[in-house]
Protein backbone atom coordinates (compact mmCIF):
# COMPACT_ATOMS: atom_id res chain seq x y z
CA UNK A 1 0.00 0.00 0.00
CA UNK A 2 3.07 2.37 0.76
CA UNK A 3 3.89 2.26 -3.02
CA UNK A 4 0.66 2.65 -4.15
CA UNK A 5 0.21 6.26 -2.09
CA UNK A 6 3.70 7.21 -3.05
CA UNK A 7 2.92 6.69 -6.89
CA UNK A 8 -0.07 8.47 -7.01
CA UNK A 9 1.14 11.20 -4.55
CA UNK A 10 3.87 11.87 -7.42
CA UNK A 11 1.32 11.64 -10.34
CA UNK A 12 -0.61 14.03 -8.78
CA UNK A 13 2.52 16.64 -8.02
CA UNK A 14 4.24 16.13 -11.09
CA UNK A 15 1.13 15.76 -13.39
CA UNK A 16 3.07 17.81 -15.83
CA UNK A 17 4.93 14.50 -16.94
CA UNK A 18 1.89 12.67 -17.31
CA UNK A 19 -0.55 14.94 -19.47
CA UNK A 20 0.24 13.83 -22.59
CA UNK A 21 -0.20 10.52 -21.95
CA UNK A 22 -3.83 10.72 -20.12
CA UNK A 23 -4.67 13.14 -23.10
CA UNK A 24 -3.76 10.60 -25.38
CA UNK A 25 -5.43 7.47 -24.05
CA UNK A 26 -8.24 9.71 -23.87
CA UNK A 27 -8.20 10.57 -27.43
CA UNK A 28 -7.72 7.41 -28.23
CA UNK A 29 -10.39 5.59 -26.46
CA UNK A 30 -12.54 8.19 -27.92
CA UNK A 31 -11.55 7.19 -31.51
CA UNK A 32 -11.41 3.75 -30.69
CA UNK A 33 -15.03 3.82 -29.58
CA UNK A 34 -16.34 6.22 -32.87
CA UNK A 35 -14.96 3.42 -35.15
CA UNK A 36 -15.90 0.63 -33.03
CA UNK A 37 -19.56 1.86 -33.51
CA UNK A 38 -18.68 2.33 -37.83
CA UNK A 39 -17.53 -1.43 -37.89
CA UNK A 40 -20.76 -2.57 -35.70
CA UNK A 41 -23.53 -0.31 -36.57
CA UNK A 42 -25.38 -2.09 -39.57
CA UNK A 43 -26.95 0.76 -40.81
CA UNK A 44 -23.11 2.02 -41.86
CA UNK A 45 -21.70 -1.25 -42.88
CA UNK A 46 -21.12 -1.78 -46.17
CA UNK A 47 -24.10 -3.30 -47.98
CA UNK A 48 -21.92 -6.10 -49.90
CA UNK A 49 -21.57 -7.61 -45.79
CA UNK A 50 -18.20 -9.03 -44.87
CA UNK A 51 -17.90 -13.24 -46.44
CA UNK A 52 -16.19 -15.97 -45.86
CA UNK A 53 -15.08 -18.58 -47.49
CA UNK A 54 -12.30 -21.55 -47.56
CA UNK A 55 -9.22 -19.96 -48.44
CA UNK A 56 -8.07 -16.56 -47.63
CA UNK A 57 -8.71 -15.33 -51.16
CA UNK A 58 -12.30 -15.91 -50.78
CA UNK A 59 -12.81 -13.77 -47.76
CA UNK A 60 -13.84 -10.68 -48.19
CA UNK A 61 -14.14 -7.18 -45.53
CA UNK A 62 -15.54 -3.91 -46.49
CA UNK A 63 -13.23 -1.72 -46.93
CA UNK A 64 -14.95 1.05 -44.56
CA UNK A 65 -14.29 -1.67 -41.71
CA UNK A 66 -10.98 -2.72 -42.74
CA UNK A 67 -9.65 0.92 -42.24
CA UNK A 68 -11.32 1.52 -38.99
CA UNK A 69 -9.66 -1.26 -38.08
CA UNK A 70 -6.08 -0.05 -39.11
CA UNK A 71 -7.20 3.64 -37.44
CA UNK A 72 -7.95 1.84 -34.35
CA UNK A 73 -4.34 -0.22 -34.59
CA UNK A 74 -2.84 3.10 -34.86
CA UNK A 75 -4.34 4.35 -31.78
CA UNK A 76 -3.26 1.38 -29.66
CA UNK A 77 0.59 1.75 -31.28
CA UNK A 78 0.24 5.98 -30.02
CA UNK A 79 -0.56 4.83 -26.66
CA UNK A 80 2.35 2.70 -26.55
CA UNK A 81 4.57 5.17 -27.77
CA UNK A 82 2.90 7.47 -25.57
CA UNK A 83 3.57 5.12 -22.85
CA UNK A 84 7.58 5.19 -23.67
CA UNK A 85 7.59 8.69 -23.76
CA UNK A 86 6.03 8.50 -20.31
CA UNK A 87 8.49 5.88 -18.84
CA UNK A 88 11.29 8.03 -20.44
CA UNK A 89 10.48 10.55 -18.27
CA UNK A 90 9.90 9.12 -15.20
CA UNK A 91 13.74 7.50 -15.32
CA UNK A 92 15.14 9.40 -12.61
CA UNK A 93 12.52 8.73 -10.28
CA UNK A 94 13.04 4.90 -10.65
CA UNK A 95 16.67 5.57 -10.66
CA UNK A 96 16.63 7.30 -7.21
CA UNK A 97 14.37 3.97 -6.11
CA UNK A 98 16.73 1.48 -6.52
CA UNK A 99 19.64 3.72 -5.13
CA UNK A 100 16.99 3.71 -1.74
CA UNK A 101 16.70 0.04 -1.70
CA UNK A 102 13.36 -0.33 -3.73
CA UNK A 103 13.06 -4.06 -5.57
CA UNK A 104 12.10 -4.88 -9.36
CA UNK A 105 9.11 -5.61 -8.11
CA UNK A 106 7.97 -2.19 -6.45
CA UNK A 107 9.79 -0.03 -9.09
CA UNK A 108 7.31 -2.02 -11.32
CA UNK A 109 4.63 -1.79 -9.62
CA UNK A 110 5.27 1.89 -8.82
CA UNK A 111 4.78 2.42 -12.56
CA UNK A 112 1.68 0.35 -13.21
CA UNK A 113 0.16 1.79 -10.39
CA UNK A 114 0.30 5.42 -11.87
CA UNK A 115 -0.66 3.86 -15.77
CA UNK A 116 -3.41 2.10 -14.04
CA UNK A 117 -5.21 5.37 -12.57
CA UNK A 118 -4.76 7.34 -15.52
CA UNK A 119 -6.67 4.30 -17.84
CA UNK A 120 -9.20 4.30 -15.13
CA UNK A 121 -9.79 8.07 -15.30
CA UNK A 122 -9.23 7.85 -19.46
CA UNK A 123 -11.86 5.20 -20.09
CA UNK A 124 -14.72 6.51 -18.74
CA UNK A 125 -13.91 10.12 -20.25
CA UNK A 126 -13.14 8.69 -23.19
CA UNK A 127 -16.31 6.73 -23.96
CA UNK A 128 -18.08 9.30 -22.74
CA UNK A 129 -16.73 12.11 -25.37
CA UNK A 130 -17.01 9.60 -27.72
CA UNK A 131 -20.82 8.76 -26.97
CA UNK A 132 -21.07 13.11 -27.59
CA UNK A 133 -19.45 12.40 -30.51
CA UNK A 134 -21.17 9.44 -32.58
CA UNK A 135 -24.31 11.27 -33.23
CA UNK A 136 -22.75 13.97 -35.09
CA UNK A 137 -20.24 11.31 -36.97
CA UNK A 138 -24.03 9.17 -37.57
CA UNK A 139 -25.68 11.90 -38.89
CA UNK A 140 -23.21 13.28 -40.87
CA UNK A 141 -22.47 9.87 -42.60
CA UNK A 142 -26.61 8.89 -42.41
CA UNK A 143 -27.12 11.90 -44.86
CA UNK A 144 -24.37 11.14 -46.69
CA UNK A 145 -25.34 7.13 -47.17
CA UNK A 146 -29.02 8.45 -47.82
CA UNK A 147 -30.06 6.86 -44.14
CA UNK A 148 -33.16 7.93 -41.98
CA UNK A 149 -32.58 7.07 -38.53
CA UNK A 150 -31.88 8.39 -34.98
CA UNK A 151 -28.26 8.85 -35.17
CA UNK A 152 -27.72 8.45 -31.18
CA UNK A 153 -28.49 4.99 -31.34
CA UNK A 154 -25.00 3.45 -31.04
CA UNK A 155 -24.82 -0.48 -30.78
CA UNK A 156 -23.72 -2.03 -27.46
CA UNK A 157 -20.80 -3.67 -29.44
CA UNK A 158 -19.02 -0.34 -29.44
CA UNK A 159 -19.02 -0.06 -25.72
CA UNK A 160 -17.97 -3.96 -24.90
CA UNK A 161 -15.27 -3.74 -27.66
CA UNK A 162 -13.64 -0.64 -26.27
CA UNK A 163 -13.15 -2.22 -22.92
CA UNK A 164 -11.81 -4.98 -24.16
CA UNK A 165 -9.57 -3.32 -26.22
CA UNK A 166 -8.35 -1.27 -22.72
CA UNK A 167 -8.16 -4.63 -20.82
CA UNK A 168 -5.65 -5.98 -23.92
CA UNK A 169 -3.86 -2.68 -24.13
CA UNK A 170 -3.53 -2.86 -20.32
CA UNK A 171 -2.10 -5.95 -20.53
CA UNK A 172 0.46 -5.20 -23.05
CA UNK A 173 1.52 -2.26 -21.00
CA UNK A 174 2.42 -3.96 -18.36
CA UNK A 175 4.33 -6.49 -20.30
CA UNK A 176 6.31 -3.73 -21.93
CA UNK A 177 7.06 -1.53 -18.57
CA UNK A 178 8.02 -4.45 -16.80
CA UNK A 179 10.59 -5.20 -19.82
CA UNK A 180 11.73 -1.41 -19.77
CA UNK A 181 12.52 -2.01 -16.25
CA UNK A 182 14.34 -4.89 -16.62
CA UNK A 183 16.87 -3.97 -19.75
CA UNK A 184 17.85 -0.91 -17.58
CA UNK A 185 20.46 -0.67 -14.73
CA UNK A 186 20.72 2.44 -12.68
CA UNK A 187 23.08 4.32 -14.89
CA UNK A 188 21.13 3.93 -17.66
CA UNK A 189 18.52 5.37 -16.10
CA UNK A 190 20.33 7.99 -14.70
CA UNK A 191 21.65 8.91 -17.86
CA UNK A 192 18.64 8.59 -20.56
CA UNK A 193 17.34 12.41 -19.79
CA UNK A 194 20.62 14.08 -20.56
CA UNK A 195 22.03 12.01 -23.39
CA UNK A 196 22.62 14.07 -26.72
CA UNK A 197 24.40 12.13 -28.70
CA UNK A 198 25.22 12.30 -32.59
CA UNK A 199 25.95 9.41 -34.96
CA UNK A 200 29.59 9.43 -36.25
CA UNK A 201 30.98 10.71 -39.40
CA UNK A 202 29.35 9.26 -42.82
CA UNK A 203 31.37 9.11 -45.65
CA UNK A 204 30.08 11.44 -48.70
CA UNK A 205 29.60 8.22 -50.89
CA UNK A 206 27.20 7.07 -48.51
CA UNK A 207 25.36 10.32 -47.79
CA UNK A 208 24.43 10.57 -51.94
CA UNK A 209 23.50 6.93 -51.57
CA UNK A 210 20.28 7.79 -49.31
CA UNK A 211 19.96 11.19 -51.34
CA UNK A 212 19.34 8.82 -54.39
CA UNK A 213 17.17 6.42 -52.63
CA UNK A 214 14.93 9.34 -51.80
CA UNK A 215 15.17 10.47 -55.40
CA UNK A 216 14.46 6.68 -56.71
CA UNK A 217 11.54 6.70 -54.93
CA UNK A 218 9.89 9.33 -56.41
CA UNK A 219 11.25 7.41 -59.95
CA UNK A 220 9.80 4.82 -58.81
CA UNK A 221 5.94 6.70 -59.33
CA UNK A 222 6.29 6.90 -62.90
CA UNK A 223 7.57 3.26 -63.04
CA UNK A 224 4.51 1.59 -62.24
CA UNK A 225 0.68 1.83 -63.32
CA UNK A 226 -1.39 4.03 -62.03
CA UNK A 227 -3.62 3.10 -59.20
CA UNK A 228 -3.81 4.03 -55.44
CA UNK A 229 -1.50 1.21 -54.20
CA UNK A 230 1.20 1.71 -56.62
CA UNK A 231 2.20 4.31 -54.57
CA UNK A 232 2.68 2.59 -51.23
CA UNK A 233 6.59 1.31 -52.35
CA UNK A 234 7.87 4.45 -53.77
CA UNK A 235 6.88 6.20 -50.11
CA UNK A 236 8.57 3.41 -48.21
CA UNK A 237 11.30 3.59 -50.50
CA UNK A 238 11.53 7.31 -50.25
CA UNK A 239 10.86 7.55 -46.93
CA UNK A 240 13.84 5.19 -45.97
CA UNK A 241 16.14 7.52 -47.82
CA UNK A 242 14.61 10.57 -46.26
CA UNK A 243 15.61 9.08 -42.64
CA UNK A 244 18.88 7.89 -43.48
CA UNK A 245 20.15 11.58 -44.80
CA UNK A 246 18.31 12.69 -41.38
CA UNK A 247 20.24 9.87 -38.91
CA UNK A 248 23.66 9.56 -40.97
CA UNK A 249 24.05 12.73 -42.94
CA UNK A 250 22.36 15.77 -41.35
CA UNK A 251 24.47 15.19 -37.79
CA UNK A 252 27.63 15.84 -40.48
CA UNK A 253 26.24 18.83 -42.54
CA UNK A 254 25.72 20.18 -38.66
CA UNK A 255 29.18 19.50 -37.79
CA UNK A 256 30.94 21.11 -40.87
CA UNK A 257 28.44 24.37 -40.90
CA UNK A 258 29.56 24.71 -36.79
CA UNK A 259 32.87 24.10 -38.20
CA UNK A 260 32.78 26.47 -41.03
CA UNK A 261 30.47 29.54 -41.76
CA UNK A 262 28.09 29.14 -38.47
CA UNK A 263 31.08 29.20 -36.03
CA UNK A 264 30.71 33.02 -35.47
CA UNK A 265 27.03 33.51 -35.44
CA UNK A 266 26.13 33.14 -31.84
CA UNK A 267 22.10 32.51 -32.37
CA UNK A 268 22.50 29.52 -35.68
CA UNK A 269 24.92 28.01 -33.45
CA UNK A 270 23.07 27.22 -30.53
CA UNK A 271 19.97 27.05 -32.59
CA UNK A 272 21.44 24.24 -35.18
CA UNK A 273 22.92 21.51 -32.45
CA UNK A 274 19.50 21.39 -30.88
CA UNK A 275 18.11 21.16 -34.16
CA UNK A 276 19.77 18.14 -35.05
CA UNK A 277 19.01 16.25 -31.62
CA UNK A 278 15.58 17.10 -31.79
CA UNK A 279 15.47 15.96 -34.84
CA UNK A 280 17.02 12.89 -34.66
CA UNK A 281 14.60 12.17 -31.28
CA UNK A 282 12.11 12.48 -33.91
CA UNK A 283 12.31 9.74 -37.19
CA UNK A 284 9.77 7.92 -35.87
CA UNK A 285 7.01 10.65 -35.83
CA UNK A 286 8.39 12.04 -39.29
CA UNK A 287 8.01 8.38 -40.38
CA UNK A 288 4.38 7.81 -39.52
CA UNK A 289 3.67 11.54 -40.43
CA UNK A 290 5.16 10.83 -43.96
CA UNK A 291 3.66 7.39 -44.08
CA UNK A 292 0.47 8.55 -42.82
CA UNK A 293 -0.21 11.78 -45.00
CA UNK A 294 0.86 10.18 -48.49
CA UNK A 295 -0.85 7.09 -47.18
CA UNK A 296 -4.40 8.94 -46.83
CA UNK A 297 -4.31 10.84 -49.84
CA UNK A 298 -4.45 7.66 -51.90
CA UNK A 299 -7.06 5.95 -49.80
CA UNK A 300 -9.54 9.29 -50.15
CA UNK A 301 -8.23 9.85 -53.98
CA UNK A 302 -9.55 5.96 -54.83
CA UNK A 303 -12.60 6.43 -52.54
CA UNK A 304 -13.45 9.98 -53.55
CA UNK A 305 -17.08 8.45 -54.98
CA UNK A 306 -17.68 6.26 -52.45
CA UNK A 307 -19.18 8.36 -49.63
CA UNK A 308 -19.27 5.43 -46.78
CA UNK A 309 -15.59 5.00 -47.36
CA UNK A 310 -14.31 8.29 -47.52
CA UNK A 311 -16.29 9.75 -44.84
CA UNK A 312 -14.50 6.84 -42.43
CA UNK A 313 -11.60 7.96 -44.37
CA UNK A 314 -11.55 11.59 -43.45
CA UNK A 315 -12.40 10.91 -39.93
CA UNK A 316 -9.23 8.63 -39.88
CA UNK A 317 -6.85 11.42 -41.70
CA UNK A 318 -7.93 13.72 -38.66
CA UNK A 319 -7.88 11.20 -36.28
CA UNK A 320 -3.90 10.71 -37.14
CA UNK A 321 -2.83 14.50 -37.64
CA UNK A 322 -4.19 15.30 -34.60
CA UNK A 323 -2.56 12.40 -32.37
CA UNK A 324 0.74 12.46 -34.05
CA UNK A 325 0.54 16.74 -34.19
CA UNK A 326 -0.34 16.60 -30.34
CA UNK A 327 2.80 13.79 -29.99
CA UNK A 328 5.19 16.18 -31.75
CA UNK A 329 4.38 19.14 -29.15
CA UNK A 330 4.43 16.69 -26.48
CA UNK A 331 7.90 15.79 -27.38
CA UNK A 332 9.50 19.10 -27.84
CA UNK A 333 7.88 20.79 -25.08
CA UNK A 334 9.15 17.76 -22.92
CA UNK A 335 13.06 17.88 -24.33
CA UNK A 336 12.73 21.71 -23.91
CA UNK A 337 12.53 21.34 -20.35
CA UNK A 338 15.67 19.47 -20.27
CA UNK A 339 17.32 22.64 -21.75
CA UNK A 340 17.03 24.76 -18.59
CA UNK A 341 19.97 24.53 -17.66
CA UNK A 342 21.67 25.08 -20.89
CA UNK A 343 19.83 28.42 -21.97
CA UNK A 344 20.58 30.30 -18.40
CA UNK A 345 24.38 28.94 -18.95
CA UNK A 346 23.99 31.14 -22.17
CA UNK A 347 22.38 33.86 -20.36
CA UNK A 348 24.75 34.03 -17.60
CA UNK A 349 27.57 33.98 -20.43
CA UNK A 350 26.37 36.82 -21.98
CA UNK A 351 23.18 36.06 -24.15
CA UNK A 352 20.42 38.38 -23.57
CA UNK A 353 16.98 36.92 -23.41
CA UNK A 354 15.73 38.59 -26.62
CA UNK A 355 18.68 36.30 -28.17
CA UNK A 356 17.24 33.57 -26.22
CA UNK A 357 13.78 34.13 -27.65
CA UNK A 358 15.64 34.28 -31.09
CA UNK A 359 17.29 30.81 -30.45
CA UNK A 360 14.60 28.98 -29.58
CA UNK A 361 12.62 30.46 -32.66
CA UNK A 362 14.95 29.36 -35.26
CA UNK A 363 14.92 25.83 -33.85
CA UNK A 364 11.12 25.51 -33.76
CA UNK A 365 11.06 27.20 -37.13
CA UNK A 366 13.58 25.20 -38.84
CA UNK A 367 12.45 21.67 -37.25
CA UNK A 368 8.80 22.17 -38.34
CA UNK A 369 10.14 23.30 -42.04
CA UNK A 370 11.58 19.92 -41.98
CA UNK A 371 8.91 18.24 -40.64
CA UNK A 372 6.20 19.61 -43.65
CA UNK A 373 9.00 19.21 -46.56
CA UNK A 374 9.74 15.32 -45.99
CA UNK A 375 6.16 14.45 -47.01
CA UNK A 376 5.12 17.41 -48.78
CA UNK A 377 7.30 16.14 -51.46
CA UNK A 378 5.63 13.34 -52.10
CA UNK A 379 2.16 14.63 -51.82
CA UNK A 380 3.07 17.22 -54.86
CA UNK A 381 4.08 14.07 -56.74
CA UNK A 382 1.13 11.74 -56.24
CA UNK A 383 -1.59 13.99 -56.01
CA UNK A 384 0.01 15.51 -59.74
CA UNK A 385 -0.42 11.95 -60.77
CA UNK A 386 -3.85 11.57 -59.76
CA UNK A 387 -4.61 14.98 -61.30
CA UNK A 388 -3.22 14.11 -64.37
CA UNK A 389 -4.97 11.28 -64.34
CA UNK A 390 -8.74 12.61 -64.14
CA UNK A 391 -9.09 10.88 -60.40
CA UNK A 392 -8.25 14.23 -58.48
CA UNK A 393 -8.77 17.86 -58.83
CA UNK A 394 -6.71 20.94 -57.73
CA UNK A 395 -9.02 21.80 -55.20
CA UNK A 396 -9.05 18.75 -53.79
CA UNK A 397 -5.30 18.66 -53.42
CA UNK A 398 -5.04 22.26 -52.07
CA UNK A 399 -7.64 21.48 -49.44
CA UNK A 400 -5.46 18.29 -48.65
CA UNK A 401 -2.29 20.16 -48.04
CA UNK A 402 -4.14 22.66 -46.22
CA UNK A 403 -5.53 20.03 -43.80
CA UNK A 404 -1.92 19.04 -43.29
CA UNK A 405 0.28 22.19 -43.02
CA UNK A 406 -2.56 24.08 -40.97
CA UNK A 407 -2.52 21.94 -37.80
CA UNK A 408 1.60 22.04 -38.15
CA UNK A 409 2.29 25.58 -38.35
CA UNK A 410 -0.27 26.34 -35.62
CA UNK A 411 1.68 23.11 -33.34
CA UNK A 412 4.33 25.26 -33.81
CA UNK A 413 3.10 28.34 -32.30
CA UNK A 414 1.82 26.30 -29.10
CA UNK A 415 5.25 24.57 -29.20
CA UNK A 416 7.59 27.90 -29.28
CA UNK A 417 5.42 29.13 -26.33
CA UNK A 418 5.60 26.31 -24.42
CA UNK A 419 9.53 26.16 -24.95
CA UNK A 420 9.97 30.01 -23.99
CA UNK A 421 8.31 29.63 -20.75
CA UNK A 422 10.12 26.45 -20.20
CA UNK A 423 13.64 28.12 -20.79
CA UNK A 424 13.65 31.96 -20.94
CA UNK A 425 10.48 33.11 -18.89
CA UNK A 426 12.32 31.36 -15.53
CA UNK A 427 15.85 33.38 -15.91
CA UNK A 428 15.05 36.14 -13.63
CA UNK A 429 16.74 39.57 -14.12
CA UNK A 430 18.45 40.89 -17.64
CA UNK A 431 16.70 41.83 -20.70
């Protein structure tokens, strides 16, 4: 019982840490429960019903369910990143545990016990935005399918599926805490909150090796017919290009502009090396941002006539922009925090805090550039395909992009305020 006060005693004084993550299982039980009640309400299933057969060629799913399916996937996977980001930052705590004598056991426990409380308080909220929800989503996709009925009737499947699909995700959590807890020694832990480190020098033949692999991939569209899933390889292809230059080759170019013409400019410098860490504490969200965007765009392209499936289409795209937007703040804002100590070392050097402000803007500036160029790319590329093919217009496509760069530029707003009053607003005295 003694752990179980002390964890939630800390969860409650250091809720800070712990935001994100009860913001995003609520999100996501929310989701989970609006497309639980797509794939069970029979009034929006597809009307050529999901068959079976003998072999797995003979089985067929509507589509509309098969991607609320994959949606909901993607909002277990967020809550399990979530949940690393979470652990992440409660090392030091568990670190200063085991230095007082606590076991594997309690340290564990000390964990679950906090994860536990926020699922408890998440579910409940969760189903319970999402039951405001569904009759909006209903009517909207009732008028749409030509459908008169109330749309707050929502089957009972949706709420026993979305506590079973807590229960499983609970499960898994503990399974992967326990193993986080395990791999890492005291040190480790100790050290995972301060660690900036850089991969090491990449020859230039290797660097213009994942510049063409980026390149080939966009090649690689006009190689093959044209159709919605012709388009999944190139991205992969590309997009394994795009995070090699980012993991092998930008820490380099960083190195030799420090080196060369940044070395006098006191704001780029600062500015660029944080760049390059946050960056590189990023490929996984500029993966499934990259993956995700260029992903959806094909989906709503081919479905663009079909109004079941691109309704539960659009409602996905948003679904994903809006829990991998909300990660990306998350992320920063946490990692700016870390920087405390390294922007009033600056200040007490010399750096007044209208050069701090300046700092901090060119990194959030620069990193969110990068973050709408990677995919932005390849949107340009396929949606001009699907133009040119009579299956898109230019509206359309300027809508899309919209829909994507929107919801970035204004994360970065909320993300250079949150990192100004993490670093600069705390330095007391100065200008």
């Amino acid at each position: 019982m003694g752990t179980f006060k002390f964890s939630i005693r800390m969860l409650v004084k250091d809720y800070k840490k712990s935001l994100f993550y009860g913001i995003t299982l609520i999100f996501a039980v929310t989701v989970c429960f609006v497309f639980f009640n797509i794939i069970n309400n029979p009034d929006l299933a597809d009307q050529a019903i999901a068959k079976s057969g003998g072999t797995w060629n003979e089985v067929q799913m509507p589509f509309s369910s098969i991607l609320s399916f994959l949606i909901i996937c993607f909002c277990c996977f967020m809550i399990f990143f979530a949940n690393n980001f979470f652990l992440s930052r409660k090392t030091t705590e568990l670190a200063i545990m085991a230095m007082s004598g606590s076991g594997y056991i309690n340290s564990t426990m000390y964990v679950l016990y906090q994860t536990f409380t926020l699922l408890i308080l998440a579910t409940p909220l969760g189903i319970l935005i999402g039951r405001c929800v569904v009759p909006f989503s209903n009517a909207y996709m009732y008028q749409m399918l030509d459908v008169s009925k109330d749309p707050s009737i929502i089957p009972g499947e949706a709420y026993l599926y979305s506590f079973i699909l807590v229960a499983i995700v609970l499960s898994m959590i503990c399974v992967l805490t326990a193993g986080f807890l395990h791999k890492n020694d005291i040190q480790t832990l100790l050290s995972q909150e301060k660690e900036m480190k850089v991969k090491k020098n990449t020859k230039k033949s290797v660097s213009l090796v994942f510049f063409g692999i980026y390149i080939f991939g966009i090649v690689m569209m006009f190689m093959n017919p044209h159709e919605p899933t012709a388009y999944i390889a190139p991205t992969l292809v590309g997009l394994s290009g795009a995070v090699g230059v980012i993991r092998y080759v930008l820490p380099d170019v960083v190195r030799n502009l420090k080196r060369g013409i940044f070395l006098t400019k006191r704001y780029v410098l600062i500015s660029i090396s944080n760049l390059n860490y946050s960056i590189q504490r990023s490929l996984l969200l500029f993966s499934l941002m990259t993956i995700a965007v260029t992903g959806m765009l094909a989906i709503l392209a081919s479905n663009i006539h079909s109004p079941r499936e691109f309704t539960t289409g659009v409602i996905g795209y948003v679904v994903v922009i809006v829990l991998l937007v909300v990660s990306i703040i998350y992320k920063l804002s946490m990692e700016a925090m870390t920087r405390k100590t390294l922007f009033l070392n600056l200040w007490k050097i010399g750096y007044t805090k209208k050069e701090l402000n300046k700092i901090v803007r060119q990194e959030v500036i620069s990193y969110y550039f990068v973050l709408i160029l990677i995919p932005l790319i390849y949107i340009v590329f396929i949606s001009g395909r699907f133009i040119y093919y009579g299956d898109m217009s230019f509206q359309f496509v300027f809508v899309y992009i919209l829909s994507y760069v929107i919801p970035i530029i204004i994360s970065g707003f909320i993300t250079y305020v949150q990192y100004i009053d993490a670093v600069v607003k705390p330095i007391k005295g100065g200008k």
